[in-house]
Every structure is written in structure tokens, then in C-alpha cells.
N, C-alpha and C. Protein backbone atom coordinates (compact mmCIF):
# COMPACT_ATOMS: atom_id res chain seq x y z
N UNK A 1 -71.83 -68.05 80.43
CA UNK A 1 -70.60 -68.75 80.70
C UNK A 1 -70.01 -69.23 79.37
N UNK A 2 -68.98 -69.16 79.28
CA UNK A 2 -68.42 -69.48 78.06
C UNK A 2 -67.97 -71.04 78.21
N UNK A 3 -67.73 -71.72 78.84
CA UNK A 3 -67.25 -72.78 78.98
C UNK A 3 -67.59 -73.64 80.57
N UNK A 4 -67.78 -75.04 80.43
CA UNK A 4 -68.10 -75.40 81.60
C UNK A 4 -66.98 -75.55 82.99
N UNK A 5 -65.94 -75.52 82.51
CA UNK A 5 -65.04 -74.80 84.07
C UNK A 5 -65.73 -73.52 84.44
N UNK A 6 -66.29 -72.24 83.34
CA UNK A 6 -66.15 -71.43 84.10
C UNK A 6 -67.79 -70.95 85.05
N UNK A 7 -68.21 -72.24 84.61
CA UNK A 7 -69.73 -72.63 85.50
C UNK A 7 -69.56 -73.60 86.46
N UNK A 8 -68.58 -74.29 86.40
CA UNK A 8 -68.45 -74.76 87.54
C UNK A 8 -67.65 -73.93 88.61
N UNK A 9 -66.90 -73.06 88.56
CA UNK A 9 -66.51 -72.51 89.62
C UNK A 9 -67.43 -71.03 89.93
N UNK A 10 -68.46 -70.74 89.03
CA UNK A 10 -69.56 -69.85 89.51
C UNK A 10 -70.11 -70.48 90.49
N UNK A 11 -70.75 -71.89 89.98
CA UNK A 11 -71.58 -72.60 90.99
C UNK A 11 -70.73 -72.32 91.91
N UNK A 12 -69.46 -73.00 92.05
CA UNK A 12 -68.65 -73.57 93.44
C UNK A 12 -69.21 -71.94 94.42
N UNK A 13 -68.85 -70.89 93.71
CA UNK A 13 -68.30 -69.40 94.39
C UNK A 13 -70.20 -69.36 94.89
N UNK A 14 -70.42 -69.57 94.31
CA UNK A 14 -72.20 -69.24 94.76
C UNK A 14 -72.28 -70.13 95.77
N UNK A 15 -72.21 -71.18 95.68
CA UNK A 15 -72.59 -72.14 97.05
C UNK A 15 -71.82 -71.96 97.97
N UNK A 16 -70.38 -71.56 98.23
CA UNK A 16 -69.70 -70.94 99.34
C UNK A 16 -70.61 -69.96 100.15
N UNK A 17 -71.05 -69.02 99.19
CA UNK A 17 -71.54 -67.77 99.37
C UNK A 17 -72.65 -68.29 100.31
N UNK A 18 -73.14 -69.15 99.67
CA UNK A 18 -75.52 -69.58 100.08
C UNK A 18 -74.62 -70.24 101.57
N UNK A 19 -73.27 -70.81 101.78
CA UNK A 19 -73.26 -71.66 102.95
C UNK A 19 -73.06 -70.43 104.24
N UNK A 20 -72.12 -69.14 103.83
CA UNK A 20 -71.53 -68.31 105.20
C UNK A 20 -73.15 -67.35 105.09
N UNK A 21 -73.66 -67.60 104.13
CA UNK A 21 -75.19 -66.36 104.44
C UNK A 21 -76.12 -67.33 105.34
N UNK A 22 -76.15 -68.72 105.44
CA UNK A 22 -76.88 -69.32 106.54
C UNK A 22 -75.88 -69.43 108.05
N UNK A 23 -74.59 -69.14 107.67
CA UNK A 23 -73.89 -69.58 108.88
C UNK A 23 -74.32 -68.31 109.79
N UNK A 24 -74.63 -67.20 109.23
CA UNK A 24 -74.27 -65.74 109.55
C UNK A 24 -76.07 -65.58 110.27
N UNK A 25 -76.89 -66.63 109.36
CA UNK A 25 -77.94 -66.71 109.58
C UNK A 25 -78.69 -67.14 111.04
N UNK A 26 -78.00 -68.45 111.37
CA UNK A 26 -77.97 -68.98 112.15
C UNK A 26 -77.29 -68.64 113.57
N UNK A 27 -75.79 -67.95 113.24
CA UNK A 27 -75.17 -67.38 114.47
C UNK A 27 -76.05 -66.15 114.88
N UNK A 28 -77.14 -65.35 114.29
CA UNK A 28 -77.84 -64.35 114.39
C UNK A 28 -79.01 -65.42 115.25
N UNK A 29 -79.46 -65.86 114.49
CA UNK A 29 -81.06 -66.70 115.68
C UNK A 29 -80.27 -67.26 116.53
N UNK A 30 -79.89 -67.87 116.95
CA UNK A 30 -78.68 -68.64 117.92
C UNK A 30 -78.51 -67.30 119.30
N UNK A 31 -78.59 -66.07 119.03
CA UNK A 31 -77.90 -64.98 119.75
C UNK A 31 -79.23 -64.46 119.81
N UNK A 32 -80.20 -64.49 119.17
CA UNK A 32 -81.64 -63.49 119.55
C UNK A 32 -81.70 -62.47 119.20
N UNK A 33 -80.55 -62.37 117.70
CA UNK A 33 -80.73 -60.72 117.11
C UNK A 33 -81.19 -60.73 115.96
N UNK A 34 -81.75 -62.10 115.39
CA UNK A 34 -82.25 -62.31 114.14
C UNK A 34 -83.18 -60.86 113.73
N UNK A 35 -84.47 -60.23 115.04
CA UNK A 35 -85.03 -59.17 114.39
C UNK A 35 -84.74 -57.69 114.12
N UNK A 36 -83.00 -57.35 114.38
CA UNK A 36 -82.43 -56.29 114.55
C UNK A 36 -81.58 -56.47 113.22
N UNK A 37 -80.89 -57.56 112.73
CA UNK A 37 -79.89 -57.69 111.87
C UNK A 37 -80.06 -58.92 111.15
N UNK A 38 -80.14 -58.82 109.84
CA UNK A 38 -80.29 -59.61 108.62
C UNK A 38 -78.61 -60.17 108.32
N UNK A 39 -78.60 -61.05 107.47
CA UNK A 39 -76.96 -61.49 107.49
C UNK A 39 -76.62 -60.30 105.94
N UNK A 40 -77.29 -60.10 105.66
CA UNK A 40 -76.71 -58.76 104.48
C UNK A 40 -76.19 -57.56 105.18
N UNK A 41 -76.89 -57.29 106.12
CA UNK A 41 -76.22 -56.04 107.15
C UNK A 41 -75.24 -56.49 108.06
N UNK A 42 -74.76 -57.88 108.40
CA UNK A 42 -73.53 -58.30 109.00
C UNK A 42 -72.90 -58.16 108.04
N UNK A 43 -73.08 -58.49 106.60
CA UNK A 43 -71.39 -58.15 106.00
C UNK A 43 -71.58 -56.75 105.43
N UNK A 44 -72.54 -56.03 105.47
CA UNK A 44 -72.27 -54.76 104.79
C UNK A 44 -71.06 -54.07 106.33
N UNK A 45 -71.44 -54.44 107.78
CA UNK A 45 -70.59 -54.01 108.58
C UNK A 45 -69.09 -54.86 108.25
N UNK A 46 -69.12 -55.88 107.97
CA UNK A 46 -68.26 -56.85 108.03
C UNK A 46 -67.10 -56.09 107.35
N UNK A 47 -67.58 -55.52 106.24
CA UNK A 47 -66.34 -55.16 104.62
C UNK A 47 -66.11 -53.59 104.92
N UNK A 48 -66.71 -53.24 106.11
CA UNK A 48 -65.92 -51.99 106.36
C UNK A 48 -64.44 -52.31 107.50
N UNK A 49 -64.13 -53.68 107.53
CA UNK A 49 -63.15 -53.74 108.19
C UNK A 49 -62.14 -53.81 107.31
N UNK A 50 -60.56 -53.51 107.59
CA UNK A 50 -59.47 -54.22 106.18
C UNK A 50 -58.42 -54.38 107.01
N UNK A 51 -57.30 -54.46 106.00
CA UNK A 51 -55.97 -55.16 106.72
C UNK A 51 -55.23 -54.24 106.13
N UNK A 52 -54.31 -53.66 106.92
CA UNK A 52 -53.36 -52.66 106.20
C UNK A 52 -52.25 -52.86 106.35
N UNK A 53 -51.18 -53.02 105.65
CA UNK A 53 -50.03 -53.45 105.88
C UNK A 53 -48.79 -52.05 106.40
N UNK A 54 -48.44 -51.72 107.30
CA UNK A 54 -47.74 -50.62 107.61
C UNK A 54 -46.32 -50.71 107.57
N UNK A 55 -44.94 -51.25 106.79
CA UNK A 55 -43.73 -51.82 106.84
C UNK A 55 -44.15 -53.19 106.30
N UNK A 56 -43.59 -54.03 107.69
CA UNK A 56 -43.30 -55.39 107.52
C UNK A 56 -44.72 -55.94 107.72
N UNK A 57 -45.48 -55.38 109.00
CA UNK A 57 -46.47 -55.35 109.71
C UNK A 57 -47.90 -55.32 109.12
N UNK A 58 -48.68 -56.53 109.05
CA UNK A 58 -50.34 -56.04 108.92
C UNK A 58 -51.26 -55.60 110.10
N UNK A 59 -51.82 -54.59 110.16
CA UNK A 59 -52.74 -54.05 110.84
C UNK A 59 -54.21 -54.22 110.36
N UNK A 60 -54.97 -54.39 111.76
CA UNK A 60 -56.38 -53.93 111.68
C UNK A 60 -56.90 -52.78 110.94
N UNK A 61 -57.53 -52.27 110.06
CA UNK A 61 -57.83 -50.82 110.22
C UNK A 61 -58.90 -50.44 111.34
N UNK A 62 -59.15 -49.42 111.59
CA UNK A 62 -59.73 -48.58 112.58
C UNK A 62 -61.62 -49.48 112.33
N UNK A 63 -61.94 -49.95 112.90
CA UNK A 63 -63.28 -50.22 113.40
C UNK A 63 -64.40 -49.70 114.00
N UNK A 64 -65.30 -49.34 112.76
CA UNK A 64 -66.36 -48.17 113.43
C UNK A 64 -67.34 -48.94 114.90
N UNK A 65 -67.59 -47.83 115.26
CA UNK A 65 -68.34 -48.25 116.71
C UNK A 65 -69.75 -49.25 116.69
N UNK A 66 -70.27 -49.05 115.74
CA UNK A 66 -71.64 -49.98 115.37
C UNK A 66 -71.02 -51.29 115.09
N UNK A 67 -70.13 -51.44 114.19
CA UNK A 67 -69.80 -52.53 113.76
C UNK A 67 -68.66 -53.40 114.45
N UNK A 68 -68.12 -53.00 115.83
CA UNK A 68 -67.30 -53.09 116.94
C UNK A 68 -68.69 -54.03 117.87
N UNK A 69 -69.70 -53.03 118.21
CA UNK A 69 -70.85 -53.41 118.84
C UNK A 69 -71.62 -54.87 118.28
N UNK A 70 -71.52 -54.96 117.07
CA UNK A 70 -71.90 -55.92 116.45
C UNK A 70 -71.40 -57.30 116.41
N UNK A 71 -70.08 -57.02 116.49
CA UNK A 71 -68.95 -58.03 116.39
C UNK A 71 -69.06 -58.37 118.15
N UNK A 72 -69.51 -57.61 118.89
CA UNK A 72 -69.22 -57.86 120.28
C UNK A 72 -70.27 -58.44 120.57
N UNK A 73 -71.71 -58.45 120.08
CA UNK A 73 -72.99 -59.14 120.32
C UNK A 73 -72.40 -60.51 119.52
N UNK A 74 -72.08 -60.53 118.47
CA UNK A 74 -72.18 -62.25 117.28
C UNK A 74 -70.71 -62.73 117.92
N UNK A 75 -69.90 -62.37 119.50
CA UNK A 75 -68.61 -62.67 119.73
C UNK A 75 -67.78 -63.68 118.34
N UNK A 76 -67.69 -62.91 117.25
CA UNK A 76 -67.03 -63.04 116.24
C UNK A 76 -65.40 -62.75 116.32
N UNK A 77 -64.42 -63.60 116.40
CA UNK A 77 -63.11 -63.44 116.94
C UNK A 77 -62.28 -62.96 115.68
N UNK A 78 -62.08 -61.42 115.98
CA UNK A 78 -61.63 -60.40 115.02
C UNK A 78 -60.08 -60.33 115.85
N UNK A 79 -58.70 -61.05 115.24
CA UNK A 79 -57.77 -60.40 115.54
C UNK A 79 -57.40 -59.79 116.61
């Protein structure tokens, strides 16, 4: 780090991070899929979703079927 702002907003970005990997953690044991899905494989499905803007308009992009299934077990409110 070259300077202490730019360690303090590493920290900040890291501890965001350590808080949605227990949230993701927890909504998984909470649901009883803790031994099927780790919270690293919820967002590796997670970041195959995007937003596409078509005109004026943002769109969903197309949502693969595993990760549709996934979102439908953790009822995660996708848009």
C-alpha cells in the first residue's frame, strides 16, 4: 500500500467482502444446502448473471438453468 487511505479502503473492501461470504454462508445452513454448495460456488453462479442495457431499457441477461435452480432453492429476489 502506498499510503494509509489506500489501506484503509482495502481493509473497508475486504471486510464488506468477509461480511456477504458469511451472509451467503448462513442463508446456505439456514436452507439445508450448506453440503451441496459452498458460498464461493454461489457467486461463481452469481457473476454469470449481468445487466444489459438494450435502448433506454436495462435487462436481465439470459440465466443459466443451474444457477436459476439455485437462486430458486436460496429464494434470492433477482429482478
Amino acid at each position: 500500500m502506498r499510503d494509509d487511505y489506500q489501506l484503509q479502503g482495502w481493509m473497508f473492501v475486504n471486510f464488506l467482502a468477509l461480511i456477504m461470504h458469511y451472509r451467503i454462508y448462513s442463508l446456505l445452513k439456514a436452507k439445508d444446502i450448506l453440503k451441496q454448495y459452498s458460498p464461493g460456488d454461489v457467486i461463481e453462479h452469481l457473476e454469470r448473471i449481468s445487466m444489459l442495457k438494450i435502448g433506454d431499457e436495462w435487462k436481465i441477461s439470459e440465466v443459466p438453468k443451474h444457477t436459476r435452480v439455485l437462486i430458486e432453492k436460496l429464494e434470492i429476489p433477482i429482478m
